[in-house]
C-alpha atoms as a PDB file:
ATOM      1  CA  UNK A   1      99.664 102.275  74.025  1.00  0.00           C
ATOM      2  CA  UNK A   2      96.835 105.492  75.300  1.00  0.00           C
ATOM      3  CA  UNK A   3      93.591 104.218  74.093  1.00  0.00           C
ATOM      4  CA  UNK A   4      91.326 107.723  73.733  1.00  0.00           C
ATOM      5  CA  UNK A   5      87.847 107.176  74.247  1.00  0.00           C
ATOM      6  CA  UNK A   6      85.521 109.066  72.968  1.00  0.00           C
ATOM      7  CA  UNK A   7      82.318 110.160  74.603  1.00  0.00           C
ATOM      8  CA  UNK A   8      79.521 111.031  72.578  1.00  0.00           C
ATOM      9  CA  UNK A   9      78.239 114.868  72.410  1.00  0.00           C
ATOM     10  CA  UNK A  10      74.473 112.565  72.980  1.00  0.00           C
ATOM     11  CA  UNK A  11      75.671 111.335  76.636  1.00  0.00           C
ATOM     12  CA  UNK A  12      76.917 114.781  77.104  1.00  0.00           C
ATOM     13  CA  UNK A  13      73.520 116.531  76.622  1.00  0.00           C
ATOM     14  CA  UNK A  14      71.595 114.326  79.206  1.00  0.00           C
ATOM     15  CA  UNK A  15      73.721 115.605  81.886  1.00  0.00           C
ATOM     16  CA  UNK A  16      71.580 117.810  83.782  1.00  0.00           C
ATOM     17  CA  UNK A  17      72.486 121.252  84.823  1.00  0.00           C
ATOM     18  CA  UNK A  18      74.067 122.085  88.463  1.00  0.00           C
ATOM     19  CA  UNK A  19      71.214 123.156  90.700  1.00  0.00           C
ATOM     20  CA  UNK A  20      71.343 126.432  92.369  1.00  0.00           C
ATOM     21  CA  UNK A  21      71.526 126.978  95.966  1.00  0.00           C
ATOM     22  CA  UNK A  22      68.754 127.763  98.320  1.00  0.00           C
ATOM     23  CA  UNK A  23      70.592 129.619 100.524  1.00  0.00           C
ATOM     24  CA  UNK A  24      67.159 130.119 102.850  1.00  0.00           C
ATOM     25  CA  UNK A  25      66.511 126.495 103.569  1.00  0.00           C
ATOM     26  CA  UNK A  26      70.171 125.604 103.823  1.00  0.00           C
ATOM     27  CA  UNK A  27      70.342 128.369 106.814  1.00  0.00           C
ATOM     28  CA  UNK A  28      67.205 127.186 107.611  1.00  0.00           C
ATOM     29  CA  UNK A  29      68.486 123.528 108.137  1.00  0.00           C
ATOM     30  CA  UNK A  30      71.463 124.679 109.668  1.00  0.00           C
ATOM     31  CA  UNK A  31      69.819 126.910 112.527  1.00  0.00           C
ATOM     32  CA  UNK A  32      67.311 123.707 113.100  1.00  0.00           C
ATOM     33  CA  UNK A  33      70.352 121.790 113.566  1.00  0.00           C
ATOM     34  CA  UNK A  34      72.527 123.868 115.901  1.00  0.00           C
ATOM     35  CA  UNK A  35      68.996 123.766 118.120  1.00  0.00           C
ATOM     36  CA  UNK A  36      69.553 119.866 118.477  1.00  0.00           C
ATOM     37  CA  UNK A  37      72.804 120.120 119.238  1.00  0.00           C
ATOM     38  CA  UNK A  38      72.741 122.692 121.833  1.00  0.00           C
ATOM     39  CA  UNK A  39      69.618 121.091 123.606  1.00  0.00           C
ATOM     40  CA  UNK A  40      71.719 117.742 123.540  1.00  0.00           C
ATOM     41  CA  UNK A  41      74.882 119.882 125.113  1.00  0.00           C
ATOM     42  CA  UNK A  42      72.255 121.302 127.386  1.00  0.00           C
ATOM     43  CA  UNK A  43      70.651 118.340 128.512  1.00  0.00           C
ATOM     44  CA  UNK A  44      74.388 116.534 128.978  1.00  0.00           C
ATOM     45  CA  UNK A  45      73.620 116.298 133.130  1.00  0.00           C
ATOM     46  CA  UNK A  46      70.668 114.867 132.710  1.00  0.00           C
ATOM     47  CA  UNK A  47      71.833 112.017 130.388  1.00  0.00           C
ATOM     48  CA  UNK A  48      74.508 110.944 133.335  1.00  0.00           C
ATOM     49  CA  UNK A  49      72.302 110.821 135.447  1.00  0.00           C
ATOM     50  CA  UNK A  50      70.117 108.491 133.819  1.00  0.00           C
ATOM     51  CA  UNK A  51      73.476 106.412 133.426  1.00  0.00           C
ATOM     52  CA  UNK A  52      74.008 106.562 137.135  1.00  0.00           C
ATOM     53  CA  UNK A  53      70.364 105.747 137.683  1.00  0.00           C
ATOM     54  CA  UNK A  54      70.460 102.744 135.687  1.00  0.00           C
ATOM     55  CA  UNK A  55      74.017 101.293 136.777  1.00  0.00           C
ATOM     56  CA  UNK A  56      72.358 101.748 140.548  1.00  0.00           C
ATOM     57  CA  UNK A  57      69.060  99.943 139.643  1.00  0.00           C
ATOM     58  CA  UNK A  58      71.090  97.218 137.342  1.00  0.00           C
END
């Protein structure tokens, strides 16, 4: 008991086309966002200490 079902060539034709790759603004993203995480990393003291400075002051 398959059942086969057919899809029409018509719903096959309004399938767009893969889009290429921008290999600049991917890298481009990418760099941006190893900057955020290394500043974050960076700035890892700081953020305790804000912690601590709160936990005193609560």
């Amino acid at each position: 008991m398959n059942r086969i079902y057919h899809i029409s060539n018509k719903q096959n034709e309004n399938i767009p086309p893969p889009k290429k790759l921008d290999f600049k603004c991917k890298k481009d993203a990418t760099i941006n966002s190893l900057f955020e995480v290394e500043h974050f990393l960076c700035h890892m003291d700081q953020l305790f200490n804000y912690i601590k400075l709160y936990h005193i002051l609560k």
